[in-house]
N, C-alpha and C. Protein backbone atom coordinates (compact mmCIF):
# COMPACT_ATOMS: atom_id res chain seq x y z
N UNK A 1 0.81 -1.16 0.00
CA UNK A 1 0.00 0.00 0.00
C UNK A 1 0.86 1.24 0.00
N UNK A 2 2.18 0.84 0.68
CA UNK A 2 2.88 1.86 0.65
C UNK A 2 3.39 2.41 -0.76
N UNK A 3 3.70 1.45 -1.44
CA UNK A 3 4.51 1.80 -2.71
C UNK A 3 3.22 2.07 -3.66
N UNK A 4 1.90 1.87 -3.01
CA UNK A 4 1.08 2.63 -4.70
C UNK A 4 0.55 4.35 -4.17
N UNK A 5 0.49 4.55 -2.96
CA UNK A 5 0.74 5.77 -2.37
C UNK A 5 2.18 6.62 -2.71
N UNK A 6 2.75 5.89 -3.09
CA UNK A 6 3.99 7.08 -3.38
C UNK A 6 3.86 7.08 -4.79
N UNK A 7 3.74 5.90 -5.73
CA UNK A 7 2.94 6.04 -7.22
C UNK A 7 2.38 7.24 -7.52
N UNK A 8 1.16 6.95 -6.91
CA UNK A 8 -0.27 8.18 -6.62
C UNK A 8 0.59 9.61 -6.78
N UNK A 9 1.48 9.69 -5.18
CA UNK A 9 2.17 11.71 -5.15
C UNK A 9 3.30 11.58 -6.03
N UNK A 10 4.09 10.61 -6.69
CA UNK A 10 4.80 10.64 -7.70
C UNK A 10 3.88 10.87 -9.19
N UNK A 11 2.80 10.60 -9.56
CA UNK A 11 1.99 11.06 -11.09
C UNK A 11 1.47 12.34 -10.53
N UNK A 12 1.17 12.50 -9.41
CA UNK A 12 0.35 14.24 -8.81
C UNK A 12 0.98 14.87 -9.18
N UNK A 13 2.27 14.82 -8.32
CA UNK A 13 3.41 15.81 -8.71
C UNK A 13 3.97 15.77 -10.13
N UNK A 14 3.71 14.92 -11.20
CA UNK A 14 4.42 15.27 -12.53
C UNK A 14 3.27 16.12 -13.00
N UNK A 15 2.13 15.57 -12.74
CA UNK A 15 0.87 16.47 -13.48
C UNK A 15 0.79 17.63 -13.07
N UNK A 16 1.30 18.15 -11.99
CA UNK A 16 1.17 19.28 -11.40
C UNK A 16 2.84 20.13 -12.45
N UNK A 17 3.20 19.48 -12.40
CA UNK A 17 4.47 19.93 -13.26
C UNK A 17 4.43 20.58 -15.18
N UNK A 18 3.18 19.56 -15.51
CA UNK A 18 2.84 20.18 -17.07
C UNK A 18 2.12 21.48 -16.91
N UNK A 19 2.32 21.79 -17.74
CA UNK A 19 1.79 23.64 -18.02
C UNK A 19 0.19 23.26 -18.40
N UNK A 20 -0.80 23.92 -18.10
CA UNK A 20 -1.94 24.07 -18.51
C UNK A 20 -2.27 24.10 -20.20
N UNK A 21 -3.16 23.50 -20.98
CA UNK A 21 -3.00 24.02 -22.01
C UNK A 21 -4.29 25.04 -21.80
N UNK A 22 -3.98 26.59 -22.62
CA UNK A 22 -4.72 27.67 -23.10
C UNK A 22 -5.72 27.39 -23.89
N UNK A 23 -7.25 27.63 -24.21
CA UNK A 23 -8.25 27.83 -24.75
C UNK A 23 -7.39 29.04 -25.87
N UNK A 24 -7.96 29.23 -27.19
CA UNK A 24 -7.00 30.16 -27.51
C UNK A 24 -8.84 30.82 -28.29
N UNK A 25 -8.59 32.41 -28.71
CA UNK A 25 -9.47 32.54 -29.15
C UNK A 25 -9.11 34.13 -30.05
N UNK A 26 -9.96 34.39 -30.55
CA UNK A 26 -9.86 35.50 -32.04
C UNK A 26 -11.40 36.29 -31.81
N UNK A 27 -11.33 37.33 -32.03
CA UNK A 27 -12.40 38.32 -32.07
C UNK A 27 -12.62 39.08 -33.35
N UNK A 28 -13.51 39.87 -33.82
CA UNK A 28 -13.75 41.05 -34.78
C UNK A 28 -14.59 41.61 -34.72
N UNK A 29 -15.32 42.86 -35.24
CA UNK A 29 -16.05 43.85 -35.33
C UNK A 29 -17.16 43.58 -36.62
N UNK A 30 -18.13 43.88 -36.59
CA UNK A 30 -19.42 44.39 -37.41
C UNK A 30 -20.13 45.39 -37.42
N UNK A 31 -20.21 46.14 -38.41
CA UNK A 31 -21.68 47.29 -38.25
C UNK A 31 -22.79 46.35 -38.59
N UNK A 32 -24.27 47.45 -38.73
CA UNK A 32 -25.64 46.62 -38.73
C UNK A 32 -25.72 48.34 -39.91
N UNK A 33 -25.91 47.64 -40.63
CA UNK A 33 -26.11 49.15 -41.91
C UNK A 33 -27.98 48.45 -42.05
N UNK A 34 -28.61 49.71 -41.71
CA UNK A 34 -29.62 50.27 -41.75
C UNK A 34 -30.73 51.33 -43.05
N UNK A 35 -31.66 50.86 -43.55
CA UNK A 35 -31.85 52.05 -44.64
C UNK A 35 -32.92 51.83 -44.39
N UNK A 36 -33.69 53.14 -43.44
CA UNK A 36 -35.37 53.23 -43.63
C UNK A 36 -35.72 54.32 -44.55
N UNK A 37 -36.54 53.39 -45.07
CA UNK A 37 -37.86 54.12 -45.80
C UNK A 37 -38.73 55.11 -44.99
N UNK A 38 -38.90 56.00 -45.43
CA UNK A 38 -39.92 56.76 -44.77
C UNK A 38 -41.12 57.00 -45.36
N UNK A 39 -42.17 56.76 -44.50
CA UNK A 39 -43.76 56.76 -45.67
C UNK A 39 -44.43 57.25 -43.90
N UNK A 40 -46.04 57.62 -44.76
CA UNK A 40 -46.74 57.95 -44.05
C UNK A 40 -48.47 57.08 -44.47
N UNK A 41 -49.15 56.71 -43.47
CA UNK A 41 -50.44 56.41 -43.95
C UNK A 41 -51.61 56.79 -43.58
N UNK A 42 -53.11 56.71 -44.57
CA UNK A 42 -53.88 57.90 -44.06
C UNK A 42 -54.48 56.57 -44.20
N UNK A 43 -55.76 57.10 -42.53
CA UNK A 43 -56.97 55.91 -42.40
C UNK A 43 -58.42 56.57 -43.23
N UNK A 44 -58.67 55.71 -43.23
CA UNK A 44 -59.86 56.08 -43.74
C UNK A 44 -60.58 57.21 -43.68
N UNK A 45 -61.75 58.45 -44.03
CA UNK A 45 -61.92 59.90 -43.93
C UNK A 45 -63.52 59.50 -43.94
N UNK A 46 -63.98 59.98 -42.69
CA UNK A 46 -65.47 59.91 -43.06
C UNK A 46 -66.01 61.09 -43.60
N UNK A 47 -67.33 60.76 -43.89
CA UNK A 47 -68.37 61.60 -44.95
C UNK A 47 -68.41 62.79 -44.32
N UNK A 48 -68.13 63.76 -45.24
CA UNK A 48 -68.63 65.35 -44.54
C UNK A 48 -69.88 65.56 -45.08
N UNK A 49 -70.60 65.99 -44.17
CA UNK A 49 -72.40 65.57 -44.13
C UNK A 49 -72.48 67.14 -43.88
N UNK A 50 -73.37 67.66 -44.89
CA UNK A 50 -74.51 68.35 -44.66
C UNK A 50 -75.94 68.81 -44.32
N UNK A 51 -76.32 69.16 -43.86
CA UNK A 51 -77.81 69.32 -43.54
C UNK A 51 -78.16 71.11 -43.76
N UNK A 52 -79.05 71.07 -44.74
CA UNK A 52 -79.22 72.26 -45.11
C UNK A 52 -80.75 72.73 -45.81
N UNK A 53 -81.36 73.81 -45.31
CA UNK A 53 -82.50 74.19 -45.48
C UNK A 53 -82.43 75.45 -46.70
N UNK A 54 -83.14 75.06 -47.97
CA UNK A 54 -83.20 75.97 -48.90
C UNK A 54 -83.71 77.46 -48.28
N UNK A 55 -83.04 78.39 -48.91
CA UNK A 55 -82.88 79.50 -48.81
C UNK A 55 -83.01 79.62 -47.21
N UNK A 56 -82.38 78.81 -46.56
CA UNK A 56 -82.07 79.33 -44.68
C UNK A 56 -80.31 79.66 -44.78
N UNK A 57 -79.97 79.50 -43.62
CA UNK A 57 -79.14 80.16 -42.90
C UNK A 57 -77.60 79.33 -43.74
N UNK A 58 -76.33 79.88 -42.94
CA UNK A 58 -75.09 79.04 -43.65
C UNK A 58 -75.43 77.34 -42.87
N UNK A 59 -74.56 76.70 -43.44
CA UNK A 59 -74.50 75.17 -42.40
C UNK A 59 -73.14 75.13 -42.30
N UNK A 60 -72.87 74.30 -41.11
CA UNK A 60 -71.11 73.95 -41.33
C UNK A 60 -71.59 72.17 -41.04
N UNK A 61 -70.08 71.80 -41.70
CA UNK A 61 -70.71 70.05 -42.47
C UNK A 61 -70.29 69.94 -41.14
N UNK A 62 -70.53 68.28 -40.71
CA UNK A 62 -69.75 67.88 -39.75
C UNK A 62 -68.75 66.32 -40.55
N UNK A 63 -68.88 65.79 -39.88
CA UNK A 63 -67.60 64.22 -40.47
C UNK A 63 -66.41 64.91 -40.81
N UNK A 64 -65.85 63.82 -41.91
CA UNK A 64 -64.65 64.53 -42.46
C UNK A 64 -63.42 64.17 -41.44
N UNK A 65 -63.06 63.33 -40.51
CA UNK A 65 -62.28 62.74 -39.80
C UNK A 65 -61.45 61.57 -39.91
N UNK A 66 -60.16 61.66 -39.82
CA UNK A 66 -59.03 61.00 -40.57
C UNK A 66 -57.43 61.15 -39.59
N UNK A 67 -57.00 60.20 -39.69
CA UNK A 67 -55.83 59.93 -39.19
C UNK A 67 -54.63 59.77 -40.15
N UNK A 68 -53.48 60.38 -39.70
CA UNK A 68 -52.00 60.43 -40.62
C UNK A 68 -50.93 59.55 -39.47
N UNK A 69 -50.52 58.58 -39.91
CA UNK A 69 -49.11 58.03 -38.99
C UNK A 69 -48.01 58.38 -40.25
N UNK A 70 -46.68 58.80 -39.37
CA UNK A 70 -45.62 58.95 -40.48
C UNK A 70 -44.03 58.81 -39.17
N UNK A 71 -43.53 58.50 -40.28
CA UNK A 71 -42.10 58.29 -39.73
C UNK A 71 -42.00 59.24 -38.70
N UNK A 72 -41.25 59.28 -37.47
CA UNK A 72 -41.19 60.12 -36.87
C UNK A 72 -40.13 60.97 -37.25
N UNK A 73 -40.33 62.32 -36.82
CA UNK A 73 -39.35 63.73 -37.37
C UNK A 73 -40.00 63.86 -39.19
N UNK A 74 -40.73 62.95 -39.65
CA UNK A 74 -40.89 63.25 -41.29
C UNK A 74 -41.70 64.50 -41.75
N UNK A 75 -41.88 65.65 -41.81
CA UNK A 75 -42.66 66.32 -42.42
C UNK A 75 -44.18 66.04 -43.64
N UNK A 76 -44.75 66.76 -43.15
CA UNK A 76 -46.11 65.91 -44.02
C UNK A 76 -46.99 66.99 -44.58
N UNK A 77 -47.62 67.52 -45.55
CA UNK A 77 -48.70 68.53 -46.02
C UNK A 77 -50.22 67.77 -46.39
N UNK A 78 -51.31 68.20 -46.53
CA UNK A 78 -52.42 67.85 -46.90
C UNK A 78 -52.52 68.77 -47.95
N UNK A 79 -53.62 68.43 -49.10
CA UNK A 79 -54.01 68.92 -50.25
C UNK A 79 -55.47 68.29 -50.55
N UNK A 80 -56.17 68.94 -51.35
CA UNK A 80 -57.70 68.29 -51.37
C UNK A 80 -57.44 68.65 -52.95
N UNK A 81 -58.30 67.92 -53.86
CA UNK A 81 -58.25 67.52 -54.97
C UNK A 81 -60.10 67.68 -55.46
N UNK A 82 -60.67 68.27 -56.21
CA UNK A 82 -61.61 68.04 -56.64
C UNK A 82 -62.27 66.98 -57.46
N UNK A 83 -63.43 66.45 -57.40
CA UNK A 83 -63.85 65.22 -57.47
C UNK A 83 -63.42 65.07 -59.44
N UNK A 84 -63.90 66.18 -59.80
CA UNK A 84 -63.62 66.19 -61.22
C UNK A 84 -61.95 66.89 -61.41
N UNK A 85 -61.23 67.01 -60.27
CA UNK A 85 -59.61 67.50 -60.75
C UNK A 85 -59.38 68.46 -61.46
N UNK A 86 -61.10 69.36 -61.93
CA UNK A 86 -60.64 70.24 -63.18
C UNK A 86 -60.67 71.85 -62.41
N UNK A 87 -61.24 71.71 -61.33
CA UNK A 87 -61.83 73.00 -61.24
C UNK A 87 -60.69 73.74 -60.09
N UNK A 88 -59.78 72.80 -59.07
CA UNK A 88 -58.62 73.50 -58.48
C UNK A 88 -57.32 72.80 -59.04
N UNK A 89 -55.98 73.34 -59.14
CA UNK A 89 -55.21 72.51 -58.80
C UNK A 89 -54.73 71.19 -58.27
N UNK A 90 -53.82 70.03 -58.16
CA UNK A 90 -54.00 69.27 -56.87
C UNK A 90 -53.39 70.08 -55.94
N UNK A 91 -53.82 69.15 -54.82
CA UNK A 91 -53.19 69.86 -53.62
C UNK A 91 -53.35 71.19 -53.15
N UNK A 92 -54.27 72.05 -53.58
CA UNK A 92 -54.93 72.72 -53.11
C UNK A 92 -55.35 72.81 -51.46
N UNK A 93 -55.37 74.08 -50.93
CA UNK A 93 -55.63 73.76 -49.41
C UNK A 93 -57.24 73.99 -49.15
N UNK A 94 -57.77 74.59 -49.94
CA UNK A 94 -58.92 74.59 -50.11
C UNK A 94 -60.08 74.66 -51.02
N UNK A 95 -61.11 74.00 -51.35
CA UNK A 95 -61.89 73.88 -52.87
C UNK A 95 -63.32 74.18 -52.70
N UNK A 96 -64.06 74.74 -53.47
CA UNK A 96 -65.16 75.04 -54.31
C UNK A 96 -65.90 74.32 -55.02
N UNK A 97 -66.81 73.86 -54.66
CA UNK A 97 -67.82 72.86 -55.66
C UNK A 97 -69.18 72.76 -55.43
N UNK A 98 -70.06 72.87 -56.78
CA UNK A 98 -71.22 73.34 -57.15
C UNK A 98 -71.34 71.99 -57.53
N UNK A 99 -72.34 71.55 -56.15
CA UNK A 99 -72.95 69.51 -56.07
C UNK A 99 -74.30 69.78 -57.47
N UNK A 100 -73.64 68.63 -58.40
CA UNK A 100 -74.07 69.09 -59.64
C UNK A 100 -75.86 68.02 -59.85
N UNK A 101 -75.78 67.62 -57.88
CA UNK A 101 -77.48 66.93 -57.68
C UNK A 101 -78.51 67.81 -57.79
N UNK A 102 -77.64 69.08 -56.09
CA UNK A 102 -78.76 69.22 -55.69
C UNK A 102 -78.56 70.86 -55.57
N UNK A 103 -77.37 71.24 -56.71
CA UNK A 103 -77.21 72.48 -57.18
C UNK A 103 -76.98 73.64 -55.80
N UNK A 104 -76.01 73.14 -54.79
CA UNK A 104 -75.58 74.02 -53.83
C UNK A 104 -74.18 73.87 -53.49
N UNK A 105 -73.71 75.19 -53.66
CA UNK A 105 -72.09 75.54 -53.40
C UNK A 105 -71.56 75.27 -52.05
N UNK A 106 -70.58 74.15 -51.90
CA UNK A 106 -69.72 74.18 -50.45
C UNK A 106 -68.45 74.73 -51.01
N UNK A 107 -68.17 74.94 -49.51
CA UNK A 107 -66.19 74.77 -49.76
C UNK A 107 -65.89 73.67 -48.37
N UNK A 108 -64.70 73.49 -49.11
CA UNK A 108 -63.95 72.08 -48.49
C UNK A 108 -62.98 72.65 -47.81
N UNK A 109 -62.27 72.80 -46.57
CA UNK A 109 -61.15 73.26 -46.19
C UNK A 109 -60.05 71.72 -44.89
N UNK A 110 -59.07 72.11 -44.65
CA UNK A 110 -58.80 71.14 -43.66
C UNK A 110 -58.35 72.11 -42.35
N UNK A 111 -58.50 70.89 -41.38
CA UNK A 111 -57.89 71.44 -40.18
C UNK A 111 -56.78 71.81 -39.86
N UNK A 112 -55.79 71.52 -40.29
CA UNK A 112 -54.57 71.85 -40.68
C UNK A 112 -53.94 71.58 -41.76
N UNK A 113 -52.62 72.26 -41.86
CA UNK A 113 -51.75 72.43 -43.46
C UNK A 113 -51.58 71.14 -43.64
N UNK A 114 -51.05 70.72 -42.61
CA UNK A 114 -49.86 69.33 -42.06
C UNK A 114 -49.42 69.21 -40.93
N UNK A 115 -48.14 68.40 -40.68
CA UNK A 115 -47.61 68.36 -39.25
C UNK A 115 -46.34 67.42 -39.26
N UNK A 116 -45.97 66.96 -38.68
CA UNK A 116 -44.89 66.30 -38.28
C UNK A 116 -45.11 64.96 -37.90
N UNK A 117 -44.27 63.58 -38.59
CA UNK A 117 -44.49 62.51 -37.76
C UNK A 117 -43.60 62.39 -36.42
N UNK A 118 -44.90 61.70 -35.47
CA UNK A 118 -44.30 61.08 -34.74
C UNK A 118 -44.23 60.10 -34.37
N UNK A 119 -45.04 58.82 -35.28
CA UNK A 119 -44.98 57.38 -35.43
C UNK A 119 -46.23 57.08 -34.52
N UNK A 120 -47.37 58.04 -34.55
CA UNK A 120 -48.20 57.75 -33.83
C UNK A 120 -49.72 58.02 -34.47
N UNK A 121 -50.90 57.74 -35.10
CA UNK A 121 -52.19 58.21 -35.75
C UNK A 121 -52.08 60.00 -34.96
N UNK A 122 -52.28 60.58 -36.00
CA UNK A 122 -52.53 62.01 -35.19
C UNK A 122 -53.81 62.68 -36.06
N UNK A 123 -54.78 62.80 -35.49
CA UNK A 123 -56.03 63.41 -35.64
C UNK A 123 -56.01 64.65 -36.44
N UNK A 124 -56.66 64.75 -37.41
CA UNK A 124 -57.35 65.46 -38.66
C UNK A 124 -58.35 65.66 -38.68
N UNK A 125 -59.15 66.87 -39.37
CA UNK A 125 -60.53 66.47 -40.58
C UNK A 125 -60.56 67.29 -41.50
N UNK A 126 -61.50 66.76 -42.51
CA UNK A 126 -61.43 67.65 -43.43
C UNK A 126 -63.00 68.49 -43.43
N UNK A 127 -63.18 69.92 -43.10
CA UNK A 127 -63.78 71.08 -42.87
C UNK A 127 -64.94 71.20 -44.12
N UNK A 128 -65.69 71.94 -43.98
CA UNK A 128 -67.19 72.31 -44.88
C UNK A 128 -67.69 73.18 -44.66
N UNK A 129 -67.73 74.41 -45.35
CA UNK A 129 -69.22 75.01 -45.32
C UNK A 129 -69.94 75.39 -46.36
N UNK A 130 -71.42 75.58 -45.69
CA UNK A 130 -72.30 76.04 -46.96
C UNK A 130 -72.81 77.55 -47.04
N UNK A 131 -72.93 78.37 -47.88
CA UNK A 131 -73.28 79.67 -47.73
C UNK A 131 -74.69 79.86 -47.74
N UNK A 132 -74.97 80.54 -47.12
CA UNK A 132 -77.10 81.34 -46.50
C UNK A 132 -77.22 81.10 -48.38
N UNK A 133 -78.72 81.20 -47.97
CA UNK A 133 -79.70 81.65 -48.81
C UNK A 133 -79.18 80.82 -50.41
N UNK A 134 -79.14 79.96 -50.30
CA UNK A 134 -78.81 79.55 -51.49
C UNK A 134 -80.55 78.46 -52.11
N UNK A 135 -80.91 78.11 -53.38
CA UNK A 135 -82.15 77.85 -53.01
C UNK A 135 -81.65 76.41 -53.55
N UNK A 136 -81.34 75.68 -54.13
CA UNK A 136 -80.57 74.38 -54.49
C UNK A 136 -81.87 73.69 -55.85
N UNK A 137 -81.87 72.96 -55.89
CA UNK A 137 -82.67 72.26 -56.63
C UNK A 137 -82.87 70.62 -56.09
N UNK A 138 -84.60 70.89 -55.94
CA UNK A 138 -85.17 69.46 -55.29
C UNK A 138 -86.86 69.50 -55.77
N UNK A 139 -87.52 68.36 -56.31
CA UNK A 139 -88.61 68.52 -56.66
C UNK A 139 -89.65 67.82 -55.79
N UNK A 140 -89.14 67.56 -54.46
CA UNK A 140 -89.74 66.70 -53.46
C UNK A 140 -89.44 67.46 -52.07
N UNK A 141 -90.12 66.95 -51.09
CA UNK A 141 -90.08 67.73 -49.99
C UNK A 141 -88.65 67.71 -49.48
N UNK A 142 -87.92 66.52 -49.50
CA UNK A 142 -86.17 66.49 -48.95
C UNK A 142 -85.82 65.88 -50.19
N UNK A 143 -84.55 65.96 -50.72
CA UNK A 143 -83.32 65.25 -51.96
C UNK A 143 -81.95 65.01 -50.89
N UNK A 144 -81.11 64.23 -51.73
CA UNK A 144 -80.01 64.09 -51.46
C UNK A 144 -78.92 64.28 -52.38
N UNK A 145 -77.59 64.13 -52.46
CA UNK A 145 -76.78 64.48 -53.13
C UNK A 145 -76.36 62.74 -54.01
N UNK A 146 -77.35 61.66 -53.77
CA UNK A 146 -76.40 60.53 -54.09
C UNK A 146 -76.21 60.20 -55.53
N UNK A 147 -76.93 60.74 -56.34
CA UNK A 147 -76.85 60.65 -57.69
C UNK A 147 -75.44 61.60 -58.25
N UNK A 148 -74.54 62.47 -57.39
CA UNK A 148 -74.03 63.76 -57.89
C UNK A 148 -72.86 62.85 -58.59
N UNK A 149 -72.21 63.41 -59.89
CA UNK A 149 -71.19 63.05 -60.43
C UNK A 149 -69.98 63.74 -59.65
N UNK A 150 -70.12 64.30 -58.99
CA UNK A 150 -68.95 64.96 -58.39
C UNK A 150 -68.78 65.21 -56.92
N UNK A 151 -68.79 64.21 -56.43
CA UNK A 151 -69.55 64.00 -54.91
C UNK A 151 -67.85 63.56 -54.33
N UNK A 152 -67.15 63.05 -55.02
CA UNK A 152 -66.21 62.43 -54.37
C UNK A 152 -65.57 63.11 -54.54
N UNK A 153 -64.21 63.20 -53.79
CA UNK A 153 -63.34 64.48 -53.81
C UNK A 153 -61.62 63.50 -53.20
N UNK A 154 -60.77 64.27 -53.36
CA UNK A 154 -59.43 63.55 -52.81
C UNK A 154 -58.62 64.39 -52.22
N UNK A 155 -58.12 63.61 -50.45
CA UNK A 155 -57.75 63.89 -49.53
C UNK A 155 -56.24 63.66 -50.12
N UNK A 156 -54.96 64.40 -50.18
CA UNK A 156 -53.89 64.00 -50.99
C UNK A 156 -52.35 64.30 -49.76
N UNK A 157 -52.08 63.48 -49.09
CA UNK A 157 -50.22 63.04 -48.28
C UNK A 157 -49.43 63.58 -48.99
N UNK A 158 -49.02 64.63 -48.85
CA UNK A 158 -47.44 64.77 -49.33
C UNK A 158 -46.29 64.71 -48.55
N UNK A 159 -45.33 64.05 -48.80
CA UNK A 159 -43.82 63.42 -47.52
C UNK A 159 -42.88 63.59 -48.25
């Protein structure tokens, strides 16, 4: 027993005598290259509704409510477009149109020019009014505008 005990601290001690071997290892660097697009999107715009009494008073429409998300820091303008495109410019900030149903002049305006993204829906509408005393054309006690060829109109993003 004696001689495999001195065996034993005779291999300890040689193993204790070899050098460790080192893990060895290598490093490097990467960028992450990045290219955003920047866009903006408009939700849906409800109906700007009138209610208006021949030859009474002005009306102001109500609806016309709409949301813009855009890149944040992106700059953004609104423009309104006439249903027939002929009678303003695009992008116009505000338009004129003689509803060719029920023969009464609005104007279209917005709530603001534009604004700034900040990557978040930010609240809009698009504005209406009608001028007094206008007498329109209807051969029934109430009409509507749904027959009008020029009823639709365009809400227009510029980024």
């Amino acid at each position: 027993m004696k001689k495999l005990l001195i065996s034993a601290a005779v291999a300890a001690s040689l193993v204790a005598m070899v050098p460790a071997a080192e893990a060895a290892s290598t490093s490097g660097t990467f960028n992450v290259d990045i290219t955003l697009t920047s866009a903006c999107s408009l939700s849906a715009i409800t109906a700007v509704n009138f209610a208006y009494t021949s030859l009474g008073g002005a009306a102001t429409a109500t609806g016309g409510g709409f949301t813009v998300s855009c890149t944040n820091t992106l700059p953004y303008t609104f423009g309104l477009q006439s249903g027939n495109g002929a009678a303003v410019p695009p992008g116009a900030a505000t338009i004129s149109v003689t509803d060719d149903a029920v023969n009464l002049t609005y104007d279209l305006g917005l709530s603001a020019a534009g604004g700034t993204g900040n990557g978040a829906a930010q609240a809009y509408s698009v504005t209406g009014s009608m001028a007094a005393l206008q007498a329109g054309t209807c051969a029934t006690a109430s009409c509507t505008n749904a027959a009008a060829t020029n009823r639709t109109h365009t809400l227009i993003v510029n980024y």
